[in-house]
PDB file of N, CA and C in Angstrom:
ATOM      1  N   UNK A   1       0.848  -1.187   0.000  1.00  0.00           N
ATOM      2  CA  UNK A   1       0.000   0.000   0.000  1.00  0.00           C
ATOM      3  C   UNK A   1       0.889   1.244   0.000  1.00  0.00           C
ATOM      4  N   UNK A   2       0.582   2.353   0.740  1.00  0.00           N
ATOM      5  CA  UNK A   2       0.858   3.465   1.020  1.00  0.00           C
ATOM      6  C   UNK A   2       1.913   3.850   1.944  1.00  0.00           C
ATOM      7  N   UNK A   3       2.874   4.649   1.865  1.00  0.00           N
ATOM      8  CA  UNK A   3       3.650   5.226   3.046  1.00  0.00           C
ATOM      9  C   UNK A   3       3.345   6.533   3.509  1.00  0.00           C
ATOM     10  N   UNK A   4       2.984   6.907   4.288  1.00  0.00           N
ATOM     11  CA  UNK A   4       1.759   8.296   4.960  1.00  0.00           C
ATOM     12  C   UNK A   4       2.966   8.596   6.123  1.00  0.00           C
ATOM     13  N   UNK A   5       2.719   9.696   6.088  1.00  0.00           N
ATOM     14  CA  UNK A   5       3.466  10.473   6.878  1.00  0.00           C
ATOM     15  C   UNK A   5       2.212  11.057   7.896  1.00  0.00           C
ATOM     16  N   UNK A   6       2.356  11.211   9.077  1.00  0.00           N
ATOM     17  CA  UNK A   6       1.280  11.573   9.775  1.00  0.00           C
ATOM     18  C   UNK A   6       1.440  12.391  11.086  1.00  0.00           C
ATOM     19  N   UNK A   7       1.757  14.213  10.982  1.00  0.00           N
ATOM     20  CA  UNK A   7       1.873  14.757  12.085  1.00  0.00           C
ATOM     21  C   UNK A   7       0.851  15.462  12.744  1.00  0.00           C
ATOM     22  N   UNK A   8       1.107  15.433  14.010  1.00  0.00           N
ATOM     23  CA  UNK A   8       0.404  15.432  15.021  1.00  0.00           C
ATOM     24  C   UNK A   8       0.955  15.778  16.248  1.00  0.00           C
ATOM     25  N   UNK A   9       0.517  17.093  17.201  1.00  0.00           N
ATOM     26  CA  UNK A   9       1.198  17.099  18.450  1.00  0.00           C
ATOM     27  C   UNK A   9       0.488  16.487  19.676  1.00  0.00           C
ATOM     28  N   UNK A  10      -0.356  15.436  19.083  1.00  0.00           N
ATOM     29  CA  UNK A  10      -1.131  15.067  20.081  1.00  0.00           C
ATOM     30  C   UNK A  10      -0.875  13.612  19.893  1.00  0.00           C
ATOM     31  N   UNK A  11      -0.371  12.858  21.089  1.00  0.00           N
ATOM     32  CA  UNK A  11       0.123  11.530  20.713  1.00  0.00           C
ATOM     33  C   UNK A  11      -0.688  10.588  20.869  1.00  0.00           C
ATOM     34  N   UNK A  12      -2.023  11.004  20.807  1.00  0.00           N
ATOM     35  CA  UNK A  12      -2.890   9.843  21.261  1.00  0.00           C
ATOM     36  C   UNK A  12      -3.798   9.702  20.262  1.00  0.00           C
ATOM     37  N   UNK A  13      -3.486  10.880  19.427  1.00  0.00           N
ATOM     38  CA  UNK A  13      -4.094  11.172  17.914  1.00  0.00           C
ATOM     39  C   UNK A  13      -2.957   9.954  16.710  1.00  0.00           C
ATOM     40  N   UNK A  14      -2.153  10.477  17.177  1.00  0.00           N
ATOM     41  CA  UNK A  14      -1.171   9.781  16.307  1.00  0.00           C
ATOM     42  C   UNK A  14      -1.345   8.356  16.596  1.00  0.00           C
ATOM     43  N   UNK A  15      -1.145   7.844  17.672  1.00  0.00           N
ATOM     44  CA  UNK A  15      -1.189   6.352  17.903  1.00  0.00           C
ATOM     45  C   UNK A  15      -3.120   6.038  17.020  1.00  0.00           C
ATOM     46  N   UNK A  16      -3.732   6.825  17.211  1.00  0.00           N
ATOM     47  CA  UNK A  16      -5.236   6.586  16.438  1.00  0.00           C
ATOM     48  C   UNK A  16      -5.027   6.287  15.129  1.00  0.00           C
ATOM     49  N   UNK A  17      -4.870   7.076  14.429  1.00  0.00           N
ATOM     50  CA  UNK A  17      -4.224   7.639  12.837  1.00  0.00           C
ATOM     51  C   UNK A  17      -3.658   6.100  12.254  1.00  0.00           C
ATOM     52  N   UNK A  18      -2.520   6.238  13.464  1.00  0.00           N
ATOM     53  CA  UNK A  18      -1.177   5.134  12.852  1.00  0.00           C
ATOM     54  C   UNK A  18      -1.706   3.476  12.775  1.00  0.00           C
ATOM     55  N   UNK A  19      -2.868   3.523  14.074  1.00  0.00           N
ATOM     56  CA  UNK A  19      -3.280   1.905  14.119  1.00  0.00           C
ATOM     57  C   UNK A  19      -3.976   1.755  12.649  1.00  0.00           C
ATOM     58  N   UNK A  20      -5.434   3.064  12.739  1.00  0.00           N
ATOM     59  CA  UNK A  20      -6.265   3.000  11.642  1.00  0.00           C
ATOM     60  C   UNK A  20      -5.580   3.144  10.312  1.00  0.00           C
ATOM     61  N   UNK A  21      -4.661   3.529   9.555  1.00  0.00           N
ATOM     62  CA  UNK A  21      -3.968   3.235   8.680  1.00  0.00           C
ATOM     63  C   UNK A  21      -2.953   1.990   8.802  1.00  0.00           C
ATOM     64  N   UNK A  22      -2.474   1.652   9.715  1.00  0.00           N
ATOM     65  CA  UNK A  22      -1.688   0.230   9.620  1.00  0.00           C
ATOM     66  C   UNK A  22      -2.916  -0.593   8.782  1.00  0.00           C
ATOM     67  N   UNK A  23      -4.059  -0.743   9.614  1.00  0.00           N
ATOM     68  CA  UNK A  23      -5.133  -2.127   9.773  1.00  0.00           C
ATOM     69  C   UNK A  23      -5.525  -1.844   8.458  1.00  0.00           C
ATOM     70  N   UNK A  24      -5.470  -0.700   7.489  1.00  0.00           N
ATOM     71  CA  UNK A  24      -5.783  -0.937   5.873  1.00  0.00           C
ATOM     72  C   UNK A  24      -4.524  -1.545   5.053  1.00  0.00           C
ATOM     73  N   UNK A  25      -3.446  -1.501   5.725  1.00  0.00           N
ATOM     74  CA  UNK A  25      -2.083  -1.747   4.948  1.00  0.00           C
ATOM     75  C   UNK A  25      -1.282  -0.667   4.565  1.00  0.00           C
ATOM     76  N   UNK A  26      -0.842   0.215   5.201  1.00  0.00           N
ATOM     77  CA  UNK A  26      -0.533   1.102   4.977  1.00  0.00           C
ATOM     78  C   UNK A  26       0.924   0.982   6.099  1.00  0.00           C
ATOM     79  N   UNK A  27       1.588   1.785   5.862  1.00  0.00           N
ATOM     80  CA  UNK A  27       3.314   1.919   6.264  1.00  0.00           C
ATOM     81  C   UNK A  27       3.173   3.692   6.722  1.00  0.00           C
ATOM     82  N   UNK A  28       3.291   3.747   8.612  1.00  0.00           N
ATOM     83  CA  UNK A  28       3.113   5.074   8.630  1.00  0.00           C
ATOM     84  C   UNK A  28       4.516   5.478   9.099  1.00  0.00           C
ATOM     85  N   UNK A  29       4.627   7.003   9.366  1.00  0.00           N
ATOM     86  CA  UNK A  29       5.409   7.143   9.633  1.00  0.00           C
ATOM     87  C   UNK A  29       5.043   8.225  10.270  1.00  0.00           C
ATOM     88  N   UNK A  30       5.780   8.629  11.527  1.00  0.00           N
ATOM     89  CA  UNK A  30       4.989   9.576  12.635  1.00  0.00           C
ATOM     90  C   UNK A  30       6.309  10.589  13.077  1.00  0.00           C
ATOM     91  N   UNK A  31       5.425  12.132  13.367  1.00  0.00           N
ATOM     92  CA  UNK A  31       6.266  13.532  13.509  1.00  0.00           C
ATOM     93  C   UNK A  31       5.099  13.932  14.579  1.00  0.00           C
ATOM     94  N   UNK A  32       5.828  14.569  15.189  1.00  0.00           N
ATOM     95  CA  UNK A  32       5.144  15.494  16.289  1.00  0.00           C
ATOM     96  C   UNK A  32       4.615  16.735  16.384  1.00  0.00           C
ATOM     97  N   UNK A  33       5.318  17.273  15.339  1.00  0.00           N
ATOM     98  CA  UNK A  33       4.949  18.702  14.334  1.00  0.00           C
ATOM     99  C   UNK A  33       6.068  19.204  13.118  1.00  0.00           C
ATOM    100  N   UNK A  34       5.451  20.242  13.150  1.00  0.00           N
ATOM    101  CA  UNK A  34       5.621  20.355  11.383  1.00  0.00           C
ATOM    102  C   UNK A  34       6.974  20.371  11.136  1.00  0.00           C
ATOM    103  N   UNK A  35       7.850  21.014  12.679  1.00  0.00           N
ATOM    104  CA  UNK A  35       9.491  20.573  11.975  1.00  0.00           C
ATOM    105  C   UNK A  35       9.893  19.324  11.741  1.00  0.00           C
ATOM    106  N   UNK A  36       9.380  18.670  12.653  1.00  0.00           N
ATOM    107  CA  UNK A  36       9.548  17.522  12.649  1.00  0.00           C
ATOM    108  C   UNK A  36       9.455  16.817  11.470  1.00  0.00           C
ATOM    109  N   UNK A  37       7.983  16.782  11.246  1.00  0.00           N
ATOM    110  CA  UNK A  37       7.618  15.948   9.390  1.00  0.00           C
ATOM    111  C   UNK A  37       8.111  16.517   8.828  1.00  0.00           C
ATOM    112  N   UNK A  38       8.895  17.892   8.599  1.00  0.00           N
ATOM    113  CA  UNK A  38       9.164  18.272   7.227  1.00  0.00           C
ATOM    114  C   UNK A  38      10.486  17.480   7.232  1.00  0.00           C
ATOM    115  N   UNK A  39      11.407  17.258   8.083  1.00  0.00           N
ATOM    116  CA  UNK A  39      12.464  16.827   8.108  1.00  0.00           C
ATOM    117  C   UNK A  39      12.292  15.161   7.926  1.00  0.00           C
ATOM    118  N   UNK A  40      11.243  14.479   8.625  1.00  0.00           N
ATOM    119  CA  UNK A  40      10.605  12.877   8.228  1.00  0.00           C
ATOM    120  C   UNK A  40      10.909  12.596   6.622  1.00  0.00           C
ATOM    121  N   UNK A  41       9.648  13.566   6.024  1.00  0.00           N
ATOM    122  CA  UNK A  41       9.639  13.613   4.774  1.00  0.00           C
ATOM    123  C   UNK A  41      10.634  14.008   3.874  1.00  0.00           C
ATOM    124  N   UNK A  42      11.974  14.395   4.302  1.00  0.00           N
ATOM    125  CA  UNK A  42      13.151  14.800   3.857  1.00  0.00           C
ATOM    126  C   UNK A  42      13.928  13.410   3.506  1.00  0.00           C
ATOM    127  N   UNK A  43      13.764  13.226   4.524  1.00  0.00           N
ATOM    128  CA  UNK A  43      14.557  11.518   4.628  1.00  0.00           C
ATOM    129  C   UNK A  43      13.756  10.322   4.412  1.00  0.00           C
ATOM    130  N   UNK A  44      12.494  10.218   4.711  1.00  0.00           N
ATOM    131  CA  UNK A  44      11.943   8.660   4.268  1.00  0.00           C
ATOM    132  C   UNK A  44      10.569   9.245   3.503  1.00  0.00           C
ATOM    133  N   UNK A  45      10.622  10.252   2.045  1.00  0.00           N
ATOM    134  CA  UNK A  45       9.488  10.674   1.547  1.00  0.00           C
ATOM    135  C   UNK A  45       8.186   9.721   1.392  1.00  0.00           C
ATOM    136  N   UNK A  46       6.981  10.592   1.403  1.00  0.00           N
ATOM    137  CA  UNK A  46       6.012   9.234   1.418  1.00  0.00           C
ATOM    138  C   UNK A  46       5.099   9.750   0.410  1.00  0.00           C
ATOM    139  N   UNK A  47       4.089   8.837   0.314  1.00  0.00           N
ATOM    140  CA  UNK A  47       3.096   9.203  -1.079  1.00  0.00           C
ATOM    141  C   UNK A  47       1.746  10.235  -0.254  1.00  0.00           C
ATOM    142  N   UNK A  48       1.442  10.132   0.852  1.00  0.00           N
ATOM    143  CA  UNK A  48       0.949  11.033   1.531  1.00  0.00           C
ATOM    144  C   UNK A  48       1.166  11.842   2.857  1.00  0.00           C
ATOM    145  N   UNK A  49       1.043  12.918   3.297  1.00  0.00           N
ATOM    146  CA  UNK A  49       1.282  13.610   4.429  1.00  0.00           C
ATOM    147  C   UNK A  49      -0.346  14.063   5.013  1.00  0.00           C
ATOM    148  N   UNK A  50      -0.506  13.937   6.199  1.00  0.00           N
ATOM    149  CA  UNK A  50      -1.832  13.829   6.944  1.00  0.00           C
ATOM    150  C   UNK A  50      -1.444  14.691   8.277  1.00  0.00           C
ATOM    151  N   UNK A  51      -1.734  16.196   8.667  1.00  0.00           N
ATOM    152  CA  UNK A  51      -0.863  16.947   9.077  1.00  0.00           C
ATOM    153  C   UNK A  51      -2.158  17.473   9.703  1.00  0.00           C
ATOM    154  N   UNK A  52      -2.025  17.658  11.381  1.00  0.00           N
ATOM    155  CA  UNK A  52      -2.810  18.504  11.998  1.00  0.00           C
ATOM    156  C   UNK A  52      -2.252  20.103  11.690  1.00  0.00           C
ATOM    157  N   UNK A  53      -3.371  21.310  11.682  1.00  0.00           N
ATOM    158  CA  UNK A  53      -3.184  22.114  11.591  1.00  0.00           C
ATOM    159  C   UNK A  53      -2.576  23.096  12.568  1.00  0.00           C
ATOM    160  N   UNK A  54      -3.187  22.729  13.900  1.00  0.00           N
ATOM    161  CA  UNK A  54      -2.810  23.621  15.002  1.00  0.00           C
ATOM    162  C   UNK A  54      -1.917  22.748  16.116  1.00  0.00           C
ATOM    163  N   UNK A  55      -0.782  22.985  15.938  1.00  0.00           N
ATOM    164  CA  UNK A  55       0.577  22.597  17.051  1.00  0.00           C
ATOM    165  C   UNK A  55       1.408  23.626  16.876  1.00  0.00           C
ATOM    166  N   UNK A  56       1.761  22.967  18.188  1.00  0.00           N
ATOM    167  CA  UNK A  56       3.419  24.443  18.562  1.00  0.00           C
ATOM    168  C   UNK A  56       4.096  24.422  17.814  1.00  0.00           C
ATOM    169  N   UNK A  57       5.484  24.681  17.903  1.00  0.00           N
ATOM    170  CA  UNK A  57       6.893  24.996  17.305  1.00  0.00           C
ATOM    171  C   UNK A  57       6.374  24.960  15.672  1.00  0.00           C
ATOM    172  N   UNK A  58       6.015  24.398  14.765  1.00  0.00           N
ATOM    173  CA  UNK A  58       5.110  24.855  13.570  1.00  0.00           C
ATOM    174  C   UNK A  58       4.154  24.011  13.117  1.00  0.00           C
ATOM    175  N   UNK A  59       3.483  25.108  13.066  1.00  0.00           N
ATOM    176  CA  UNK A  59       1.606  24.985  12.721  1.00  0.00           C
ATOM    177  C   UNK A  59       1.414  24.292  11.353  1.00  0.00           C
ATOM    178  N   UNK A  60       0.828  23.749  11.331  1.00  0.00           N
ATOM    179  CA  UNK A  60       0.592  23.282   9.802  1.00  0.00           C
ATOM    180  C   UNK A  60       0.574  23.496   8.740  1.00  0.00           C
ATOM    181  N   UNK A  61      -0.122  24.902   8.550  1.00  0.00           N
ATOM    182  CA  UNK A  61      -0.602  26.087   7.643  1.00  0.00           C
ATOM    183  C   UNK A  61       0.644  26.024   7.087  1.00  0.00           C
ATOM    184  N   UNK A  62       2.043  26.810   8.193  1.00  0.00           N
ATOM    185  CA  UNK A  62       3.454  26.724   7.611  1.00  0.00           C
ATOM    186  C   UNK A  62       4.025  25.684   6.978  1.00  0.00           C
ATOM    187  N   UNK A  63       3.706  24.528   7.257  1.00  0.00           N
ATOM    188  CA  UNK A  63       4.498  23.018   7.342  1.00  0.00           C
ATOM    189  C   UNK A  63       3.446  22.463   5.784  1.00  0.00           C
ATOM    190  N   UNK A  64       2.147  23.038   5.307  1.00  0.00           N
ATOM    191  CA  UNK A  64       1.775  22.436   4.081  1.00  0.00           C
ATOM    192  C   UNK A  64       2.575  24.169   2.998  1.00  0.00           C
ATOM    193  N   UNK A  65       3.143  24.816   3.672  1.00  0.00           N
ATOM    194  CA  UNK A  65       3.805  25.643   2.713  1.00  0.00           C
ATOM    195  C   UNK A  65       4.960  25.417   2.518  1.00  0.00           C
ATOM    196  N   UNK A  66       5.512  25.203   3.358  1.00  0.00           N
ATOM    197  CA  UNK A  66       7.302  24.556   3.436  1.00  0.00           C
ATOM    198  C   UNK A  66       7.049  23.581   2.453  1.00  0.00           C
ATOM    199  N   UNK A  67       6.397  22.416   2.726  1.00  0.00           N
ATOM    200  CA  UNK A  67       6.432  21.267   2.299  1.00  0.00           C
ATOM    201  C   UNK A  67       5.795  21.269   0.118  1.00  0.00           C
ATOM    202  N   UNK A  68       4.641  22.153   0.514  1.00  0.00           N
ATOM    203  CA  UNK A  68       4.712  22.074  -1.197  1.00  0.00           C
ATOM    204  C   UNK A  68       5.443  23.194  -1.606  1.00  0.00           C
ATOM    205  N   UNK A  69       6.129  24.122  -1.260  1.00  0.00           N
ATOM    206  CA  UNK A  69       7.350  25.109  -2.032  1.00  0.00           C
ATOM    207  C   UNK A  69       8.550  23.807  -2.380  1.00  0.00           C
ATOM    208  N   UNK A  70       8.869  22.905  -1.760  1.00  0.00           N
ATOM    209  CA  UNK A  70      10.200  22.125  -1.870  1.00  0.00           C
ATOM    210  C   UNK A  70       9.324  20.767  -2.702  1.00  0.00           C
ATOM    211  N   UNK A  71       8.055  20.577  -2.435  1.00  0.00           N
ATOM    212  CA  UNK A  71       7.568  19.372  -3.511  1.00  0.00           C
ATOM    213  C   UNK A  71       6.660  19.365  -3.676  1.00  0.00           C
ATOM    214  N   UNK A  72       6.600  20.063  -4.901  1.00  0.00           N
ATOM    215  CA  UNK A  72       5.471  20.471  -5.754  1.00  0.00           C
ATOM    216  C   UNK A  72       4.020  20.007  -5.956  1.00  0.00           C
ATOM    217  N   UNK A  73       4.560  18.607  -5.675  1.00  0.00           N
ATOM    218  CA  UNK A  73       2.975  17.107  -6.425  1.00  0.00           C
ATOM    219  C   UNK A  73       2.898  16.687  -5.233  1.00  0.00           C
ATOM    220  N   UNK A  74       3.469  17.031  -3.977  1.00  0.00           N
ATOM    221  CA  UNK A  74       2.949  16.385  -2.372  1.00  0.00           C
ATOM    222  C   UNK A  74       1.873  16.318  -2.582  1.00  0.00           C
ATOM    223  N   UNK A  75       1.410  15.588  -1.899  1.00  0.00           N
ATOM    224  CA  UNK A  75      -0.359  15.036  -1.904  1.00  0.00           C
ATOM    225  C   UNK A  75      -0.808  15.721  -0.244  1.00  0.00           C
ATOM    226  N   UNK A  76      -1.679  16.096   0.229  1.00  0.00           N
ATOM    227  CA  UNK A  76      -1.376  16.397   2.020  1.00  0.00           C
ATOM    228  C   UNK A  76      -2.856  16.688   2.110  1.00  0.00           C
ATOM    229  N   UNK A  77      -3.330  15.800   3.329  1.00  0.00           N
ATOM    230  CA  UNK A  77      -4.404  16.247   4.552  1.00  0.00           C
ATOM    231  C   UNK A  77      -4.670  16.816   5.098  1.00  0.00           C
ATOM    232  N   UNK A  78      -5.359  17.865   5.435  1.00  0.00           N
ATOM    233  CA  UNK A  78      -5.344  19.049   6.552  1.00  0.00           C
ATOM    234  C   UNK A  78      -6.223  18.504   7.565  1.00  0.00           C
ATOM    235  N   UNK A  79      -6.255  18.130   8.918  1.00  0.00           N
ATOM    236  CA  UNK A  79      -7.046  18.159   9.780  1.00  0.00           C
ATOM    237  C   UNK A  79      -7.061  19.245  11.445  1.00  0.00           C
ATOM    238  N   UNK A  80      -8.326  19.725  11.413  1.00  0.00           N
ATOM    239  CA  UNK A  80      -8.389  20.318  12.427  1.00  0.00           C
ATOM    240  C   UNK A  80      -9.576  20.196  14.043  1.00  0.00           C
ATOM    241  N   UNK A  81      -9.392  20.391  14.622  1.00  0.00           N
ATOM    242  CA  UNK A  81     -10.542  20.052  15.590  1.00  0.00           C
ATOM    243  C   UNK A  81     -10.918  21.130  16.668  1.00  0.00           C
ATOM    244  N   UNK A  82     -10.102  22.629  16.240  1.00  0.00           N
ATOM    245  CA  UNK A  82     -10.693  23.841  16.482  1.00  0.00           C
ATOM    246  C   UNK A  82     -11.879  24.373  16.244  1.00  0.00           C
ATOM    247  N   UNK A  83     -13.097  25.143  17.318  1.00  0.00           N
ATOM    248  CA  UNK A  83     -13.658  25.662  17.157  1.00  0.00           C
ATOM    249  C   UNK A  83     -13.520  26.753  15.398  1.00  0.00           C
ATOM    250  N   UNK A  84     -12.873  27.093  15.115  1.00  0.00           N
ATOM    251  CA  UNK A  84     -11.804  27.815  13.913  1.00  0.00           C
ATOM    252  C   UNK A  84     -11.861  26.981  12.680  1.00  0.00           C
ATOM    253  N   UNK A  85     -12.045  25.805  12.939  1.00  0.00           N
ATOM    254  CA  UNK A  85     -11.897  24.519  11.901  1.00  0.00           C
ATOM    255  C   UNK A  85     -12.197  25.075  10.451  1.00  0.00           C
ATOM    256  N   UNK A  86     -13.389  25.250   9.820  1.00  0.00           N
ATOM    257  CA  UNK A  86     -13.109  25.551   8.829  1.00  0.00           C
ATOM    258  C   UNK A  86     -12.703  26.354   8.077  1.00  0.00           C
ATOM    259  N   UNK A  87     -12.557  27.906   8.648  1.00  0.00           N
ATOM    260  CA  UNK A  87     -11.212  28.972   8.043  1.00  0.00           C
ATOM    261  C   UNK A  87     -10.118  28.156   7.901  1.00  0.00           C
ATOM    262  N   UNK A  88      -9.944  27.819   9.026  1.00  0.00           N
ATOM    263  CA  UNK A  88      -8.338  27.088   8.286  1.00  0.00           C
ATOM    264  C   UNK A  88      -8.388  26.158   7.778  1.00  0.00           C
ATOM    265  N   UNK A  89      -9.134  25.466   7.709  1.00  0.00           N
ATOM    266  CA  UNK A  89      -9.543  24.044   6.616  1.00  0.00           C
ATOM    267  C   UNK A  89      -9.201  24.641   4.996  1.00  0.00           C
ATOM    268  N   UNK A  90      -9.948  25.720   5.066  1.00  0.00           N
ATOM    269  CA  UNK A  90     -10.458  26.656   3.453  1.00  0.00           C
ATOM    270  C   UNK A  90      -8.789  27.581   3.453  1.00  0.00           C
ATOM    271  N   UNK A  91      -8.243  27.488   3.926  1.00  0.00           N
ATOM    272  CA  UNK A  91      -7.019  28.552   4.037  1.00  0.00           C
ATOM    273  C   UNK A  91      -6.085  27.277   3.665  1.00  0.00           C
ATOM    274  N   UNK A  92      -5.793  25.905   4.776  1.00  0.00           N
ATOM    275  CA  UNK A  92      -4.733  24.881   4.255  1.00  0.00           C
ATOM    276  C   UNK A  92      -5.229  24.496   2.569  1.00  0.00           C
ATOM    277  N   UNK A  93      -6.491  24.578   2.364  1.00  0.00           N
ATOM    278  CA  UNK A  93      -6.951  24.496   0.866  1.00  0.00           C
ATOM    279  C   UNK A  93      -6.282  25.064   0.237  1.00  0.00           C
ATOM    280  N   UNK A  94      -6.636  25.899   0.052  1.00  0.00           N
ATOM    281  CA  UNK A  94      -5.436  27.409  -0.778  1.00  0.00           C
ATOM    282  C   UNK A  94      -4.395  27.157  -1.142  1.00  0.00           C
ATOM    283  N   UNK A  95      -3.546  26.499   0.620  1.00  0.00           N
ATOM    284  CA  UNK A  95      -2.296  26.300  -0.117  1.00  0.00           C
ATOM    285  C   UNK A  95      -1.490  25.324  -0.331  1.00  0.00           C
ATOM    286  N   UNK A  96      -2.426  24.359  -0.905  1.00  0.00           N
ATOM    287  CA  UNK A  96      -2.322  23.187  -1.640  1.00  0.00           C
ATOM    288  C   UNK A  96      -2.721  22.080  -0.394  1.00  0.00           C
ATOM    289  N   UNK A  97      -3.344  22.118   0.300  1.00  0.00           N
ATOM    290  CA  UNK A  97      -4.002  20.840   1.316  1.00  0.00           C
ATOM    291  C   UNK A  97      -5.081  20.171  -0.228  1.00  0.00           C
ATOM    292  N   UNK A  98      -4.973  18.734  -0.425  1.00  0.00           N
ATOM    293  CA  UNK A  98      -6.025  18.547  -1.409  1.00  0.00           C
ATOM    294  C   UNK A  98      -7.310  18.099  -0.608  1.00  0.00           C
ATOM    295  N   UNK A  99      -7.133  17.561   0.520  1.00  0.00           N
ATOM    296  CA  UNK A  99      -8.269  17.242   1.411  1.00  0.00           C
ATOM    297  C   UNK A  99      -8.936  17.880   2.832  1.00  0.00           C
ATOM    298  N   UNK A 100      -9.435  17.347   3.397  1.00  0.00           N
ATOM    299  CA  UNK A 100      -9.512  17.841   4.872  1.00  0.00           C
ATOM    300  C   UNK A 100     -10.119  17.023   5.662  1.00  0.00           C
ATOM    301  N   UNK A 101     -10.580  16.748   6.850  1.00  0.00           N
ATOM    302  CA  UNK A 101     -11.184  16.324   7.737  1.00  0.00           C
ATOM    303  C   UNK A 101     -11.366  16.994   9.344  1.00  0.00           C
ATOM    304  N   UNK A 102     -12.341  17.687   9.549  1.00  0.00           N
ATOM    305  CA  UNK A 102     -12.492  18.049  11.046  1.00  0.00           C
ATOM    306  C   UNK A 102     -12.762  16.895  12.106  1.00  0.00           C
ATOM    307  N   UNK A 103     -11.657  17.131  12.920  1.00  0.00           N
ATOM    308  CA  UNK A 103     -11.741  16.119  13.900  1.00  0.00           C
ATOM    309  C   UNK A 103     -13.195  17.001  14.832  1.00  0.00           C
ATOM    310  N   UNK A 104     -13.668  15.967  15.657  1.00  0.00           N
ATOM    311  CA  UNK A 104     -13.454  14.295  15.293  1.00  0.00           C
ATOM    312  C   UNK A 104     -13.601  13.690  14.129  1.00  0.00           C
ATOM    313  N   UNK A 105     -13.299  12.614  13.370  1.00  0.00           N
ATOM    314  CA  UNK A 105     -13.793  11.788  12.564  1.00  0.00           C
ATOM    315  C   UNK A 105     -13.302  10.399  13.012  1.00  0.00           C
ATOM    316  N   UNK A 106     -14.681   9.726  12.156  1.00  0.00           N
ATOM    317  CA  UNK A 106     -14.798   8.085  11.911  1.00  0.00           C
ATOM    318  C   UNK A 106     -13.152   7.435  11.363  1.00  0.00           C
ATOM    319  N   UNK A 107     -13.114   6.542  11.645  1.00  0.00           N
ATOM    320  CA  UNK A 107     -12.279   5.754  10.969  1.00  0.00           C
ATOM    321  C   UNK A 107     -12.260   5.737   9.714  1.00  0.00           C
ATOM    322  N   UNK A 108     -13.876   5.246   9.433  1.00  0.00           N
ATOM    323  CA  UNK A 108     -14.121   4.665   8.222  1.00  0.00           C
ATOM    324  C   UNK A 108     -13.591   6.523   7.433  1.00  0.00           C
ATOM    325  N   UNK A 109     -14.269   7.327   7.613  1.00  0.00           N
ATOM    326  CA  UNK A 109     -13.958   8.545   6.944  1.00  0.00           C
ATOM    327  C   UNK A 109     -12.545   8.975   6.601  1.00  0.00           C
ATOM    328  N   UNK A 110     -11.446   8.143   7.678  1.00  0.00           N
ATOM    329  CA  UNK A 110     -10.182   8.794   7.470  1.00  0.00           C
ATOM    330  C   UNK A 110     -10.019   7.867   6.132  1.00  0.00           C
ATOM    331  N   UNK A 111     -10.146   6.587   6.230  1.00  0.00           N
ATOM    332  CA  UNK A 111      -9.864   6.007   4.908  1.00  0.00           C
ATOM    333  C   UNK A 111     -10.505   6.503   3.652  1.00  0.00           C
ATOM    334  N   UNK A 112     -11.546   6.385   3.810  1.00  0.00           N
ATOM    335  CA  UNK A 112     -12.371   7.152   2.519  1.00  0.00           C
ATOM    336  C   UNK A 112     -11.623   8.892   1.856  1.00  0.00           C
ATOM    337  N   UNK A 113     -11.247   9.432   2.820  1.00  0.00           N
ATOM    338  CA  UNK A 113     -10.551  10.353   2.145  1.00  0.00           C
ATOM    339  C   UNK A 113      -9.453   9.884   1.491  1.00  0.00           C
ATOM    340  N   UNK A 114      -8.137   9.510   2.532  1.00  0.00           N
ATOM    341  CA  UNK A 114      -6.893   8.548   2.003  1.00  0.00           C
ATOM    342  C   UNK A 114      -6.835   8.022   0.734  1.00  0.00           C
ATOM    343  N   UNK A 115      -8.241   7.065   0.707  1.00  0.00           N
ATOM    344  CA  UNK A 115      -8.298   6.169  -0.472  1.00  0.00           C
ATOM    345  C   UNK A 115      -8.834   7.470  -1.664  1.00  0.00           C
ATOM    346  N   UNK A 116      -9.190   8.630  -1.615  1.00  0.00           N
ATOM    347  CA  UNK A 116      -9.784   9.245  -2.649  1.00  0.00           C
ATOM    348  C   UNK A 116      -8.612  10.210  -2.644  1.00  0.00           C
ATOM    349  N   UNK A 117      -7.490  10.361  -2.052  1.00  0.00           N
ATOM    350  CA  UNK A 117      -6.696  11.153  -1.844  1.00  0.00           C
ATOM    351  C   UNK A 117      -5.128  10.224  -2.628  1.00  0.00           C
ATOM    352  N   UNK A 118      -5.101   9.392  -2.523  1.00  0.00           N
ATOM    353  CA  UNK A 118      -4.398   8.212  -3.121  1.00  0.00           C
ATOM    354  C   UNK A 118      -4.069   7.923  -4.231  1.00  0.00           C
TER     355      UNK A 118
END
């Protein structure tokens, strides 16, 4: 399947994410925030990035701009679970997020994007 990159400053999100994409077949690979994945994705690139919007040291917004200025055809997720959620949903859009999902979401929904995102 897939190698997904999946940041998150919330580790209980990530361990969620990482099971529910293992159990489809998928190969994850986990950052804590956006310096973090951008540097993940430096070294073990993947066919998708699945990136919360709001964490410390850098926010997402920055980390889907870093990330498509240096690679162009990145594929990337925006998820948020702020009251705020969809401004910045419609804003990571803009700048090149191809999907989104407001947390909470279903399982089944994270795949259904993935797989239409894929």
């Amino acid at each position: 399947m897939a190698r997904i990159l999946v940041i998150d400053d919330d580790a209980d999100m990530r361990t969620l994410l990482e099971q529910t994409l293992q159990s489809a077949g998928h190969e994850v690979v986990l950052a804590a925030d956006g310096s973090e994945g951008v540097q993940q994705y430096r070294t073990q690139p993947a066919d998708l990035v699945i990136t919360d919007l709001c964490m410390p040291v850098q926010p997402g917004l920055e980390t889907i701009v870093q990330l498509r200025k240096e690679y162009a055809t990145i594929r990337i997720i925006a998820m948020c679970g702020k009251s705020t959620a969809m401004p910045m949903l419609s804003a990571a859009q803009r700048l090149g997020a191809v999907a989104f999902l407001q947390k909470p979401f279903l399982p089944d929904q994270l795949l259904a994007e993935v797989a239409k995102v894929l």
